[in-house]
Protein backbone atom coordinates (compact mmCIF):
# COMPACT_ATOMS: atom_id res chain seq x y z
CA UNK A 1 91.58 34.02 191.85
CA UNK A 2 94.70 35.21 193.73
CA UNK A 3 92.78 34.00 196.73
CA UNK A 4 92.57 30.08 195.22
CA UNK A 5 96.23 30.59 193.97
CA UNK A 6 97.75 31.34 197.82
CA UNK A 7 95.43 28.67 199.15
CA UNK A 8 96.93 26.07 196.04
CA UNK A 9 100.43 27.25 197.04
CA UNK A 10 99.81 26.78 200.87
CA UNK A 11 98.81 23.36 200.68
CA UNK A 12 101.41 22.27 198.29
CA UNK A 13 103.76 23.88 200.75
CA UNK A 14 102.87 21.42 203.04
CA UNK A 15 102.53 18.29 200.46
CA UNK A 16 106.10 19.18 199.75
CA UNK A 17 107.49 19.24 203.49
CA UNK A 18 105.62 15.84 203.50
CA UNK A 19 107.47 14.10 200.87
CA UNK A 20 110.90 15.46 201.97
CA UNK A 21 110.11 14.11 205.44
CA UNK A 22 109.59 10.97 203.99
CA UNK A 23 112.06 10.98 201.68
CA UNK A 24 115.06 11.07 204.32
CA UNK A 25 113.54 8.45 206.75
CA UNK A 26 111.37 5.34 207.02
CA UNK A 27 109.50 3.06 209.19
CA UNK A 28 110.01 -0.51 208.73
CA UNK A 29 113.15 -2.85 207.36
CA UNK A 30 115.27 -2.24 204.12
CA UNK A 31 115.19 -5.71 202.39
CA UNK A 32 118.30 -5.90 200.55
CA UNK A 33 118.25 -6.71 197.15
CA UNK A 34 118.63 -10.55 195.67
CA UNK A 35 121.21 -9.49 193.44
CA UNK A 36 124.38 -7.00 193.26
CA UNK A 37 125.28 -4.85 190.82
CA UNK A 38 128.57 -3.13 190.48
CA UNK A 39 129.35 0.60 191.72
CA UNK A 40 131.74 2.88 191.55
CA UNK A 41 129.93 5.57 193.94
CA UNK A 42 129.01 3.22 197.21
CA UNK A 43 130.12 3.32 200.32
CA UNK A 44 133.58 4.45 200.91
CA UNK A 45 134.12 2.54 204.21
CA UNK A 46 132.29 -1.33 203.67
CA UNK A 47 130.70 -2.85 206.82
CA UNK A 48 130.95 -1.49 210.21
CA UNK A 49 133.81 0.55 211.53
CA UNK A 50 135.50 -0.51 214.16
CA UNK A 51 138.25 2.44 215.14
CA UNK A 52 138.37 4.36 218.25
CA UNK A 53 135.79 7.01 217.14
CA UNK A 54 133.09 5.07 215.76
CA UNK A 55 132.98 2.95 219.34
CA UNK A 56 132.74 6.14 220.97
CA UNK A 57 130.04 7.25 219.16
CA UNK A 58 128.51 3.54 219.62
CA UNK A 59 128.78 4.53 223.88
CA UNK A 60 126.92 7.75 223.78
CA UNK A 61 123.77 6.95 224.62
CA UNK A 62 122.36 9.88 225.16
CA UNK A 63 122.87 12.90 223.13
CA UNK A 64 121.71 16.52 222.64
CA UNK A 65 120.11 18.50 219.21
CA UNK A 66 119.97 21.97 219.11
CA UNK A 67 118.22 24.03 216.19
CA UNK A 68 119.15 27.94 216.09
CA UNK A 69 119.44 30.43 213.91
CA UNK A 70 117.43 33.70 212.57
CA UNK A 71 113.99 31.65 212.64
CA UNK A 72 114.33 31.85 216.52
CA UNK A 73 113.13 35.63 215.97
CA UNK A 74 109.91 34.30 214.99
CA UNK A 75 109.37 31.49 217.04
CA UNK A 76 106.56 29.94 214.40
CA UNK A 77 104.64 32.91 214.16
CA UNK A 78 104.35 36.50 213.36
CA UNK A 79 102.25 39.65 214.91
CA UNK A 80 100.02 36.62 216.66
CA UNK A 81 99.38 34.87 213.57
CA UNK A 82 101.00 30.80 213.22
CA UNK A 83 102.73 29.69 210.28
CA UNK A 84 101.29 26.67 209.25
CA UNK A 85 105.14 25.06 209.29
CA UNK A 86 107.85 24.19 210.94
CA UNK A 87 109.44 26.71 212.94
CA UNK A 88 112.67 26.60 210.90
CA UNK A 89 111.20 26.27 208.00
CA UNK A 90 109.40 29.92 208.48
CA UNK A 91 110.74 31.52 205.39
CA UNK A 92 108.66 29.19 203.27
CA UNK A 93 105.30 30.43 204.82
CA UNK A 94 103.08 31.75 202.01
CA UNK A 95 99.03 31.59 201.75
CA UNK A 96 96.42 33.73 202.70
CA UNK A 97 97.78 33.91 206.30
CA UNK A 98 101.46 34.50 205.41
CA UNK A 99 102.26 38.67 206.06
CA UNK A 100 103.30 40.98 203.19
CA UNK A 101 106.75 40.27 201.87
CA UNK A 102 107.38 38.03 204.06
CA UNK A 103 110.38 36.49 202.59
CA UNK A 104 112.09 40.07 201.98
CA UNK A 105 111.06 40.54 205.87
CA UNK A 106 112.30 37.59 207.23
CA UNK A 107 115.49 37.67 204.99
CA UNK A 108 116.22 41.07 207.49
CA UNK A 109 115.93 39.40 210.73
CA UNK A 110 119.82 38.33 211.03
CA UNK A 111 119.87 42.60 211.65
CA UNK A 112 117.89 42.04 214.58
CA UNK A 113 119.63 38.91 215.92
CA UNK A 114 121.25 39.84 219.00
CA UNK A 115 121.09 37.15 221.98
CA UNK A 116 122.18 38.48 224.69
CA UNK A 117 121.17 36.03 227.08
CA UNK A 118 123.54 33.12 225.21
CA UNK A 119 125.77 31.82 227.55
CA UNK A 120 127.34 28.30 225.43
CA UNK A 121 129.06 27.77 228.89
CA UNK A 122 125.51 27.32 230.61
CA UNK A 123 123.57 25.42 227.56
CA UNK A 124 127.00 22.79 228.16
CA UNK A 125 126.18 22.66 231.44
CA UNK A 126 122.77 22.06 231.70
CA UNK A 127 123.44 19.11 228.87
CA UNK A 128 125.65 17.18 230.71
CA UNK A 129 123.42 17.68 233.55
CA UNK A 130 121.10 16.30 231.84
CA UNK A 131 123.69 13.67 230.85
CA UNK A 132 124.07 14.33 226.79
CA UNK A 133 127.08 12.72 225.75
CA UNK A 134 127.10 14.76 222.54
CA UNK A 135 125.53 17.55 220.82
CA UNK A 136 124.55 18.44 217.46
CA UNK A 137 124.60 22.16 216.71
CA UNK A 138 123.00 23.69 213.32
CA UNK A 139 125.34 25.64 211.78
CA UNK A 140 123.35 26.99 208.77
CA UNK A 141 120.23 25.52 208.63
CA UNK A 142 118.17 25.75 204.46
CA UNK A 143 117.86 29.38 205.32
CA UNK A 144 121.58 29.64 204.55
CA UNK A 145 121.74 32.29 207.87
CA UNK A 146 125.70 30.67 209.30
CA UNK A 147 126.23 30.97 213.17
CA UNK A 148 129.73 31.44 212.42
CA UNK A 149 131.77 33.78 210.39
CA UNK A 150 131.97 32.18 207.02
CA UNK A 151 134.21 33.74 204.16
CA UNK A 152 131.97 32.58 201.44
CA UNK A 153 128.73 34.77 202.91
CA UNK A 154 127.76 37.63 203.99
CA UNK A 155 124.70 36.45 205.46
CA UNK A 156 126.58 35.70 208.69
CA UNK A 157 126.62 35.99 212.25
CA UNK A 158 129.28 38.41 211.73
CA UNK A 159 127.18 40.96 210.44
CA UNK A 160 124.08 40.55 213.18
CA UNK A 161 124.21 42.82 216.21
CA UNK A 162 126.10 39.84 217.81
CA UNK A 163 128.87 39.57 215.70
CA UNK A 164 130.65 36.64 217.81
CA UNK A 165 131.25 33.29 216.38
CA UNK A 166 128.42 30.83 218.01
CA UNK A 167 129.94 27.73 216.65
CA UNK A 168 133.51 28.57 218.09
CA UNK A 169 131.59 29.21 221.23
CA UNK A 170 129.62 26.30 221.88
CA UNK A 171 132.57 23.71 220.72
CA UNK A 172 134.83 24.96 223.44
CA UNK A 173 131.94 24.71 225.61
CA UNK A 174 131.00 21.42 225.19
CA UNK A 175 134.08 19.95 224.63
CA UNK A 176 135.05 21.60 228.00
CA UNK A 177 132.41 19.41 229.43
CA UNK A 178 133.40 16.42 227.78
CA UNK A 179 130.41 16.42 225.75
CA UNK A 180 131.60 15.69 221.88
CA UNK A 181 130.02 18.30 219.11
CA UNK A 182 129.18 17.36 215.88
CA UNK A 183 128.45 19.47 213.23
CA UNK A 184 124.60 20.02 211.41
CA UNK A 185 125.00 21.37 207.92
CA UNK A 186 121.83 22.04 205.59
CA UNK A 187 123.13 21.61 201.84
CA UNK A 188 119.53 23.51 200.77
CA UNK A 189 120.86 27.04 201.16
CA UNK A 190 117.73 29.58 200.12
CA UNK A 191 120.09 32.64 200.53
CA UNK A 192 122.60 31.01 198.01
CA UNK A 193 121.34 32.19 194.23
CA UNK A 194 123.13 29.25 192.84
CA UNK A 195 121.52 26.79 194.81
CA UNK A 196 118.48 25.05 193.32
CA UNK A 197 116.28 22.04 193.67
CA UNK A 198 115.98 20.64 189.76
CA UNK A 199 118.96 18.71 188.17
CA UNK A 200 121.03 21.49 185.99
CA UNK A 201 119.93 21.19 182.15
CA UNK A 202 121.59 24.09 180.16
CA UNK A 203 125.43 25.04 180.13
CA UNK A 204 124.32 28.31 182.09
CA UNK A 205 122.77 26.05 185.05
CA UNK A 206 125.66 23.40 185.36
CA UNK A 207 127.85 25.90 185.73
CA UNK A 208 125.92 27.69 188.28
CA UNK A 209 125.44 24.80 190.30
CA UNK A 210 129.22 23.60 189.65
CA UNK A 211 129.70 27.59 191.57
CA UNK A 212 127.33 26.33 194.42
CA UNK A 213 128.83 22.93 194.46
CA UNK A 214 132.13 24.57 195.37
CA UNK A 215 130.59 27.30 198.09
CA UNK A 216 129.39 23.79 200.18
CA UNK A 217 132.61 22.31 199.72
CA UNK A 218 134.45 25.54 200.77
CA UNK A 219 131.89 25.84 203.97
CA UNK A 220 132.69 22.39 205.20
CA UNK A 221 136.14 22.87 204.96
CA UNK A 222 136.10 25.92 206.54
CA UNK A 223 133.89 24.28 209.72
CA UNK A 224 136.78 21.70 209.84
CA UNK A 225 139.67 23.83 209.75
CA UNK A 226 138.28 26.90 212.43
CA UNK A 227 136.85 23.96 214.91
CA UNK A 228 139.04 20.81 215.00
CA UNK A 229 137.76 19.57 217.90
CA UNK A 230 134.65 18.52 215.80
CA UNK A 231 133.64 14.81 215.68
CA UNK A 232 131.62 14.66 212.92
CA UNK A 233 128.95 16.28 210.34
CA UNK A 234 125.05 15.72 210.17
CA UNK A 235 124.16 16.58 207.09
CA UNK A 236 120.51 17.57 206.14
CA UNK A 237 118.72 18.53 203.06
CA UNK A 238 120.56 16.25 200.19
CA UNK A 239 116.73 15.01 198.59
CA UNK A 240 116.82 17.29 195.55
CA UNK A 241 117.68 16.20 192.24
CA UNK A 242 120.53 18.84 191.72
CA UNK A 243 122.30 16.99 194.56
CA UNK A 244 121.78 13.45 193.28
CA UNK A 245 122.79 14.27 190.44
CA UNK A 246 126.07 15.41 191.59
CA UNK A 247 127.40 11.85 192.86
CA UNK A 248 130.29 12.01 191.22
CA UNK A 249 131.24 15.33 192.87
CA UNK A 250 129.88 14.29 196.14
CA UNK A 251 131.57 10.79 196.68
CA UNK A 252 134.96 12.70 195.87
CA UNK A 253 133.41 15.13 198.61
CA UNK A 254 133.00 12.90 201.11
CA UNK A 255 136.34 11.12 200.36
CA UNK A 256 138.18 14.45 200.90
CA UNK A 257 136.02 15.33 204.16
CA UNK A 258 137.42 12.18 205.70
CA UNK A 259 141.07 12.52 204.34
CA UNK A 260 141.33 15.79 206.14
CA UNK A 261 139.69 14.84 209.33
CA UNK A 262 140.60 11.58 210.61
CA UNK A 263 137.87 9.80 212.48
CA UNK A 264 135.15 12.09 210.86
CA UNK A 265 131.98 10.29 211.12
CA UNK A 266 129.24 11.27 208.20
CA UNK A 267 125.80 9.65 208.73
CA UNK A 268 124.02 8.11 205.78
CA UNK A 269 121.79 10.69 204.42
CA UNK A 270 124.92 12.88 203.01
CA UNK A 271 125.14 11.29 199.13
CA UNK A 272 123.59 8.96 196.77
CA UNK A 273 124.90 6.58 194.60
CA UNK A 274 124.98 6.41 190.81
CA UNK A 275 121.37 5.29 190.27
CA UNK A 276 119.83 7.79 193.23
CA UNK A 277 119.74 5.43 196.04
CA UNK A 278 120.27 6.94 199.24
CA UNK A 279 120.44 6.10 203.04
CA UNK A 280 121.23 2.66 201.75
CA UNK A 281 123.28 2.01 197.92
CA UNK A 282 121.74 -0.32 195.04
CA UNK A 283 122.91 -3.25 197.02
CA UNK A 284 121.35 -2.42 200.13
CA UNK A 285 124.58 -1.38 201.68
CA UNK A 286 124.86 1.51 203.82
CA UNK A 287 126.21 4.47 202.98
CA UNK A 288 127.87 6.65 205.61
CA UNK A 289 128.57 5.23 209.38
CA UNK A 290 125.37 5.01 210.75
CA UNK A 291 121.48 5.02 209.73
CA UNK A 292 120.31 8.28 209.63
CA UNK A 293 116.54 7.83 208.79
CA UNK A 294 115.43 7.88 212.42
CA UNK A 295 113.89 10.91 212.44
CA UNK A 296 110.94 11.34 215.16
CA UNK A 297 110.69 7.83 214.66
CA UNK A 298 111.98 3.85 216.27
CA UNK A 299 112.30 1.07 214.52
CA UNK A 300 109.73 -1.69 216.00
CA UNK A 301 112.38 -4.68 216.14
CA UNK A 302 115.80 -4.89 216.29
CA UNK A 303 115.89 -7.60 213.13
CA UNK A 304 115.20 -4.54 210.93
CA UNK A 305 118.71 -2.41 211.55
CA UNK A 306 120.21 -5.38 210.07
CA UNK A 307 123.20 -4.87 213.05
CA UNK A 308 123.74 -1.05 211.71
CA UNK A 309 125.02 1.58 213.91
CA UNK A 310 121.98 4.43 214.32
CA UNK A 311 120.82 7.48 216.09
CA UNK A 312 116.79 8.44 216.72
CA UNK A 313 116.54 11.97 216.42
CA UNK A 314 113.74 13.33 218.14
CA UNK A 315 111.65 16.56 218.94
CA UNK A 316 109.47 17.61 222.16
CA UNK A 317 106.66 18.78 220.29
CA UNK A 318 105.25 16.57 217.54
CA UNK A 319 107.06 18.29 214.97
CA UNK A 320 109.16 21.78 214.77
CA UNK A 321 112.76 21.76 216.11
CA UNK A 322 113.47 25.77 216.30
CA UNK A 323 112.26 27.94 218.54
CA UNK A 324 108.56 27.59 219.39
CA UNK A 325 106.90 30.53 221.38
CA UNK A 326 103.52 28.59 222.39
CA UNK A 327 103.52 24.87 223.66
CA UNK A 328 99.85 24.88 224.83
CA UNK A 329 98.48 24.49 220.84
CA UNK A 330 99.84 20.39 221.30
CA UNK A 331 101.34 17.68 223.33
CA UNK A 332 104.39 17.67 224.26
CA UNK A 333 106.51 14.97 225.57
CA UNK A 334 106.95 14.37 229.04
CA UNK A 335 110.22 13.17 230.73
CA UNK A 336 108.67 9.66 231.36
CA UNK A 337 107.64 9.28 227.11
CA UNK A 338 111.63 10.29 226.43
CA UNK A 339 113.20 7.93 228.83
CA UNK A 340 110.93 5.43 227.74
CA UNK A 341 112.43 6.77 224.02
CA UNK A 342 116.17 6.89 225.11
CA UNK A 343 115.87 3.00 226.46
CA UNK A 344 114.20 1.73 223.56
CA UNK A 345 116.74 3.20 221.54
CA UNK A 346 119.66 2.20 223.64
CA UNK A 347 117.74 -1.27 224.06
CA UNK A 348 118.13 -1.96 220.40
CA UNK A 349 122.11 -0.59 220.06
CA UNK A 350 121.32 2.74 218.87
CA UNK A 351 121.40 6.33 220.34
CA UNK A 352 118.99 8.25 221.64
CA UNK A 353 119.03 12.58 220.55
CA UNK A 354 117.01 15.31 222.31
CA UNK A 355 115.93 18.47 220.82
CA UNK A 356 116.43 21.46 222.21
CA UNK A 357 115.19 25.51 220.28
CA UNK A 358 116.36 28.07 222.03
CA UNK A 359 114.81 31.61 221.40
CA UNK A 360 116.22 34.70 220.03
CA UNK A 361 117.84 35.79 223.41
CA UNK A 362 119.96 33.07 223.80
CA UNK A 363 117.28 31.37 226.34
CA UNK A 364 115.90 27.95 225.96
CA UNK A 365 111.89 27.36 226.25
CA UNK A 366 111.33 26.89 230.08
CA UNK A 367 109.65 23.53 229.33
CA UNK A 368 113.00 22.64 227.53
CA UNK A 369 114.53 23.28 231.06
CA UNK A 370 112.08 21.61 233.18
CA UNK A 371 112.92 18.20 230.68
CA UNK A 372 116.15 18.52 231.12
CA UNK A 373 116.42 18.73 234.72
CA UNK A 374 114.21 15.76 234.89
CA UNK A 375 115.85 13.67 232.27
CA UNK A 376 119.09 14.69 234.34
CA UNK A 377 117.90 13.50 237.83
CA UNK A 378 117.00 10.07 236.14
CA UNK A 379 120.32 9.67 234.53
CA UNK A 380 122.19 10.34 237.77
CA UNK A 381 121.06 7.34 239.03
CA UNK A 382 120.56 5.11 236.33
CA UNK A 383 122.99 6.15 233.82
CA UNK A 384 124.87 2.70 233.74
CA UNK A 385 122.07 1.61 232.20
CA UNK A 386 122.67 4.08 229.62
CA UNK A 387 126.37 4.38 228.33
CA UNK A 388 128.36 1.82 226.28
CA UNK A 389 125.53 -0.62 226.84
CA UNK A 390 124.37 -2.80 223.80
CA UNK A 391 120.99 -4.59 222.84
CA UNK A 392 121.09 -7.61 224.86
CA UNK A 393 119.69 -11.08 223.00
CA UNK A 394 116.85 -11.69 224.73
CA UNK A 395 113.04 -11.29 223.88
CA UNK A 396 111.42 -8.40 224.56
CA UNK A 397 110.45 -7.62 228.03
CA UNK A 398 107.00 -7.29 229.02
CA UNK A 399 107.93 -5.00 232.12
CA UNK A 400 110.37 -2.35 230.53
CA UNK A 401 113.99 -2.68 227.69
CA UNK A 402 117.13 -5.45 228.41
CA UNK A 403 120.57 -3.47 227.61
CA UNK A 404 123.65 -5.30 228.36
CA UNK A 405 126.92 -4.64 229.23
CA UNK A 406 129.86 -7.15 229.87
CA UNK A 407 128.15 -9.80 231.92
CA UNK A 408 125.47 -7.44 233.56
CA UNK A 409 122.12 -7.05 232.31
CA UNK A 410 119.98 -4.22 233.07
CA UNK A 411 116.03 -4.04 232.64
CA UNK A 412 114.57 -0.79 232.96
CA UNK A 413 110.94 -1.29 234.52
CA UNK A 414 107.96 0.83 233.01
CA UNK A 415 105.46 -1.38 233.90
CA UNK A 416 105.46 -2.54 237.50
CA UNK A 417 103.84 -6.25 238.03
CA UNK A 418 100.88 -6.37 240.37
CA UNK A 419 102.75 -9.44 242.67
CA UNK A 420 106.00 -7.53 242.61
CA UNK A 421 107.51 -10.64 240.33
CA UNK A 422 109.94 -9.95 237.53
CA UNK A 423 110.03 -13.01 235.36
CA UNK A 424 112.99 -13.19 233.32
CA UNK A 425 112.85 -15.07 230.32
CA UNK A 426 116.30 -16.56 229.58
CA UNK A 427 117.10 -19.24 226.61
CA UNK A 428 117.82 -22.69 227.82
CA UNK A 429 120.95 -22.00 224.97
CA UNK A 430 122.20 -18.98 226.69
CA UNK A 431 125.88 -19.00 227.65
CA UNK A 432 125.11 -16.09 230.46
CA UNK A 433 123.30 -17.50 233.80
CA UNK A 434 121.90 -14.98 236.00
CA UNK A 435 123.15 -15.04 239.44
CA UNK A 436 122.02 -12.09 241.19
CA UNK A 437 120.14 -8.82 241.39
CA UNK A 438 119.83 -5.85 242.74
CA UNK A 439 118.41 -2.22 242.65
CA UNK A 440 120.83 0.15 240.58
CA UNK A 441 120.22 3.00 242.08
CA UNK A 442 120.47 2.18 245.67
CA UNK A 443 122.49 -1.06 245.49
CA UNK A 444 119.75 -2.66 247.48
CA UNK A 445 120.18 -6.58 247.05
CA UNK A 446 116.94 -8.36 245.36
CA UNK A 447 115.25 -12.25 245.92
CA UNK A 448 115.96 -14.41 242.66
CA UNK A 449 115.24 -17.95 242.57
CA UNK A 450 114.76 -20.08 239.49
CA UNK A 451 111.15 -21.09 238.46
CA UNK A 452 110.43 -24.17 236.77
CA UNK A 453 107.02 -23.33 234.50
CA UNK A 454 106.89 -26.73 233.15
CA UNK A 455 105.60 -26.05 230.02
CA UNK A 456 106.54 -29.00 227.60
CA UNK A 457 109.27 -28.78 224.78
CA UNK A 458 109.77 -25.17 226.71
CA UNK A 459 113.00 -23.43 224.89
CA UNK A 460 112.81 -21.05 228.02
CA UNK A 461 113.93 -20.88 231.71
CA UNK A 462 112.69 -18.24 233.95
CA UNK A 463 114.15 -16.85 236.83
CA UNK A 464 112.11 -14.81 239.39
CA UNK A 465 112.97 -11.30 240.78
CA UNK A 466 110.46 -9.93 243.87
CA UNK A 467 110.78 -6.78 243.93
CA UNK A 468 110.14 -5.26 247.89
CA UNK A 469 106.56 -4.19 248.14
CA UNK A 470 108.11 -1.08 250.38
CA UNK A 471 109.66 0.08 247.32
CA UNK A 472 108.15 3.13 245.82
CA UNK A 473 109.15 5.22 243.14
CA UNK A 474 107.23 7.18 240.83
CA UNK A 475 109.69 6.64 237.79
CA UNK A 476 111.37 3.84 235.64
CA UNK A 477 113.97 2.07 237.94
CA UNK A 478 116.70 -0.17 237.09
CA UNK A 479 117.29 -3.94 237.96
CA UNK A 480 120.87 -4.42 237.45
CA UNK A 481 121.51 -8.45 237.13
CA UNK A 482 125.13 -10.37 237.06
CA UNK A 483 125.49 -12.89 235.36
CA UNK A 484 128.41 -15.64 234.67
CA UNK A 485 129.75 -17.59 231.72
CA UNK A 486 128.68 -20.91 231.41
CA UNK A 487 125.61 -23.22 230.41
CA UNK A 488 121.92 -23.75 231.92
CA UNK A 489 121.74 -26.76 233.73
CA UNK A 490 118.22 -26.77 235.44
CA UNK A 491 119.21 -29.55 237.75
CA UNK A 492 121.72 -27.87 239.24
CA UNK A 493 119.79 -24.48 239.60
CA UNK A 494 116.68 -26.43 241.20
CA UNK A 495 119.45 -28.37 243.76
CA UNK A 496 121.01 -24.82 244.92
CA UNK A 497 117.26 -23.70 245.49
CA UNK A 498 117.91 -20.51 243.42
């Protein structure tokens, strides 16, 4: 019996890490609804900003993720045996397979948590190496376990071997490097004994909750007032129905957040509105500054962001974003699958985040090193590509992703045509003409001529680009391509002989 009960458990373990996956992204468009209804909980700032901050974070391109805390210990397993979850989510593991009081033993681990190999000066190197434009750091991830020295817990990094403050740490760090650091904050919080997952029904349970409601508020203040130099908070964990419920509190949250942090940016997966919509209110407005439902996951077409700021957030593994001691049990991604990720996500006016689970030293994974090196000797050469680029309006390329900047275009080439022959397809209605190409990376001038296909009632003109057949390379390259203001006039293109 005890046997069928663990088993029952496991699996709906795993049902329920299903459905909160799901429940904080998606995978096709949000139809807005045919008609409004009135709110008093939307979105606090309508439509797209357009301040200082909010560009900057629309420039990025590329950014970094890192997931650390106590769960590193384990690395997704214990004495040899996996846990059949995510790394972070470790404390869950129960079953047949999970060891003997587990949850009391893993509760312990911040007492072993001593990594003396961290060195936030070398993890900010190695991401702007890699050329990260910002990083996401998890300051207290559902296990409650805070890499910095909170007030309003004792479950700290102040009271591991360590002691230090990580956060402090890696926010000078990065910001030394000119890399921008936002803030990841889990509002589950198993160590809290307030905290729970059901809406409050009984005096006794609203007013616990109203208690836990105020520890979150009191942590995020506290992460804004000991690092200033933050940019902004990704906020995970706001599915349960205690939370929702709590719209009132949490719209008056966010208000205050902003009010004492000028430029904050939130994404859109911190609060609901009054009827439980999240991500996106009852009118199909978005709430927060960005889409935040990107998770391990692109959108197919560029139609369905609806002209929304977003970020893809994405793992090396197929799932798990802590500390993972053994690769070889799946696939992980190579460097040519995440550039290919990073342009499609920079092709379509979003950004593109890496990542990253260091282990309990202070040490990332040495594949997590080898990807970043990689990824880094790409971006050297191709990073203009990258940054403050935005989805350019043409169809999608056969050979690789358009991004756009000013009156450059830039295709990124995956897929190499036998003749050597990039055919751009450009809109007879276009008001950019191409007038010239080249090679980013070595500046090397390219052969474009306009090519008449004569197809009839043809909305299209193509131009040409041969591309040297003495030019090797064993990743993506870059075509940059100016362009100048003005209409298509075919007759004029086929009299210069371009």
């Amino acid at each position: 019996m005890k046997k069928t009960v663990n088993t029952i458990a496991a699996i709906l373990l795993l049902i329920s890490l299903c459905i909160d996956v799901h429940a904080q992204s998606w995978t096709g468009p949000k139809e807005k609804p045919k008609e409004r209804v009135d709110l008093k909980y939307g979105p606090l700032n309508p439509g797209k900003r357009t301040d200082a901050d909010m560009q900057r974070f629309r420039e990025y391109g590329l950014g970094q993720f890192i997931h650390w805390g106590v769960y590193a210990i384990a690395g997704g397993e214990w004495n040899g045996v996996k846990a059949p979850t995510a790394s972070e989510w470790i404390r869950v593991w129960s079953g047949n397979t999970a060891p003997p009081n587990w949850q009391q033993t893993y509760d312990n681990l911040y007492k072993q948590f001593d990594p003396k190999n961290f060195d936030a000066k070398r993890w900010a190197r190695q991401a702007k190496q890699m050329g990260a434009r910002y990083m996401i750091i998890t300051t207290k991830h559902h296990d409650g376990f805070c890499l910095w020295p909170s007030k309003y817990t004792g479950y700290t990094i102040a009271q591991t071997p360590y002691k230090k403050d990580i956060v402090k740490q890696l926010v000078d760090a990065y910001t030394a490097e000119g890399i921008d650091v936002y803030l990841y904050f889990s509002i589950i919080d198993w160590n809290n004994k307030d905290y729970r997952t059901s809406a409050p029904q009984t005096e006794q349970e609203k007013e616990s909750y109203n208690r836990f409601l105020a520890f979150t508020r009191n942590q995020l203040f506290e992460l804004i007032n000991n690092y200033p130099k933050m940019k902004g908070f990704w906020f995970d964990g706001t599915w349960d129905k205690s939370w929702i419920g709590a719209y009132q509190y949490t719209y008056r949250l966010e208000k205050d957040l902003r009010g004492a942090h000028p430029g904050l940016i939130i994404g859109s997966r911190f609060r609901n509105d009054e009827h439980g919509k999240r991500h996106f209110d009852s009118n199909g407005d978005l709430l927060g500054d960005y889409e935040q439902g990107w998770e391990r996951k692109l959108p197919a077409k560029y139609e369905w962001l609806n002209g929304n700021d977003w970020d893809c957030v994405m793992t090396i593994p197929p799932n798990g974003w802590g500390y993972i001691k053994d690769w070889s049990q799946f696939y992980t991604k190579t460097s040519y699958d995440l550039i290919d990720m990073l342009m499609q996500s920079v092709s379509m006016g979003g950004n593109f985040v890496l990542n990253f689970g260091p282990d309990g030293n202070g040490q990332m994974h040495t594949g997590e090193d080898k990807l970043a090196k990689e990824i880094g000797d790409w971006m050297k050469w191709n990073s203009e590509a990258v940054y403050g680029v935005t989805h350019a309006p043409l169809e999608p390329s056969p050979y690789g992703y358009y991004t756009q900047k000013g009156n450059t275009l830039y295709l990124t080439v995956f897929n190499r045509p036998v003749n050597n022959q990039i055919r751009m397809k450009i809109p007879r209605a276009a008001t950019q003409i191409p007038t010239g190409a080249s090679l980013l990376a070595s500046k090397t001038p390219l052969k474009m001529k306009f090519t008449d296909i004569g197809i009839d009632l043809d909305k299209n003109v193509y131009f040409d680009i041969s591309i040297p057949a003495d030019f090797i390379s064993k990743d993506p390259f870059v075509i940059k391509v100016d362009t100048k203001t003005g209409k298509i006039n075919t007759k004029e293109l086929e009299k210069a002989h371009m």
